[in-house]
Protein backbone atom coordinates (compact mmCIF):
# COMPACT_ATOMS: atom_id res chain seq x y z
CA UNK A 1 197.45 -48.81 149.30
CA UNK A 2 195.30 -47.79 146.47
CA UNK A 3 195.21 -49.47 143.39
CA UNK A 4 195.64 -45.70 141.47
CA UNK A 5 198.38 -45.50 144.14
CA UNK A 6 200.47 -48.56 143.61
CA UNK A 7 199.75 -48.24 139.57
CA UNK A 8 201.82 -44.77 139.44
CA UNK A 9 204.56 -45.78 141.66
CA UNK A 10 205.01 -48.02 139.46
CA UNK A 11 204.42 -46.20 136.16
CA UNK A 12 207.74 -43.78 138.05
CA UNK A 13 209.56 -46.74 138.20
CA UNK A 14 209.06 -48.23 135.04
CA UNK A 15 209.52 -45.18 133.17
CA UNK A 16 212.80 -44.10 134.89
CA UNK A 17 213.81 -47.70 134.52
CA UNK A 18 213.31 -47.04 130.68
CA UNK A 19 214.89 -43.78 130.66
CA UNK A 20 217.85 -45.33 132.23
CA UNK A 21 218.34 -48.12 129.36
CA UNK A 22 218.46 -45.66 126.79
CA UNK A 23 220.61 -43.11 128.09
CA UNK A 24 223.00 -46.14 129.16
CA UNK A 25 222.44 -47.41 125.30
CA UNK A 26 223.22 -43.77 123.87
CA UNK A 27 226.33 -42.62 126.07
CA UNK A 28 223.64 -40.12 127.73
CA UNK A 29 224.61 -40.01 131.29
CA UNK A 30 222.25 -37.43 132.08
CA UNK A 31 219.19 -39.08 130.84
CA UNK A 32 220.60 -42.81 132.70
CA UNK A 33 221.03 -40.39 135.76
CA UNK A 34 217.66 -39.10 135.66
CA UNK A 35 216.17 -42.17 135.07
CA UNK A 36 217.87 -43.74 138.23
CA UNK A 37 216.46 -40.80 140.54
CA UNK A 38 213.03 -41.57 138.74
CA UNK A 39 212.89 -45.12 139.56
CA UNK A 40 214.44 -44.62 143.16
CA UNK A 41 211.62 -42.17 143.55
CA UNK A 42 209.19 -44.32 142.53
CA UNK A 43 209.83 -46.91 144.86
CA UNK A 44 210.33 -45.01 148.10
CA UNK A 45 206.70 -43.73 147.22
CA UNK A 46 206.07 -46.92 147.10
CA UNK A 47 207.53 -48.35 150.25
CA UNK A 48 205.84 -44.64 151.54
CA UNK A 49 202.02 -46.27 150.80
CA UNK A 50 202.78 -49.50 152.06
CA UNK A 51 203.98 -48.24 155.73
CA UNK A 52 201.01 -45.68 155.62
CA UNK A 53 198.51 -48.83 154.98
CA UNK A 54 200.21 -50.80 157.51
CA UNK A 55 200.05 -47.95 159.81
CA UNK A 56 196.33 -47.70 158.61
CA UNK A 57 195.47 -51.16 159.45
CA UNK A 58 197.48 -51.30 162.83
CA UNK A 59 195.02 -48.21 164.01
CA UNK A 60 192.10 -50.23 162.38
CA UNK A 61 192.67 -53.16 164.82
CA UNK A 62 193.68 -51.41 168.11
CA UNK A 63 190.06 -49.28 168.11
CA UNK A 64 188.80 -52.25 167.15
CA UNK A 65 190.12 -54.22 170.13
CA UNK A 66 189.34 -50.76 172.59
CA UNK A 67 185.99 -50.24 171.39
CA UNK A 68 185.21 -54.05 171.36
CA UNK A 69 183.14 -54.04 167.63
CA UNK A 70 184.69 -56.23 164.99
CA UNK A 71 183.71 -53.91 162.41
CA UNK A 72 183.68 -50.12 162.73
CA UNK A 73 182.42 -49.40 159.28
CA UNK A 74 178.98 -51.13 160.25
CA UNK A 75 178.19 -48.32 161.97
């Protein structure tokens, strides 16, 4: 995952995570609601990136082992 990547999903969660403490501290249920769904969003993106990369480097290694060269990117 890219380091811009992971840094905003968790700048979501952080910031939902913050706008759930202070609707919690001020009786604002909308604002601790919306800051739930913005720090549950910001973690599936998360958990999005790291099956994509994983997913990225399982396709990395099968050409690798079908085309027999350790690194592609030489090329």
């Amino acid at each position: 995952m890219g380091g811009t990547d992971k840094a905003k999903d968790k700048t979501e969660q952080l910031i939902g995570r913050a706008k759930e403490k202070i609707g919690d501290a001020t009786d604002n249920e909308r604002l601790a609601n919306e800051g739930r769904a913005q720090e549950l969003k910001g973690k599936a993106k998360e958990e999005w990136h790291d099956l994509k990369e994983k997913g990225d480097e399982k396709l990395h290694e099968a050409r690798e082992r079908l085309t027999g060269d350790e690194d592609e990117d030489r090329r």
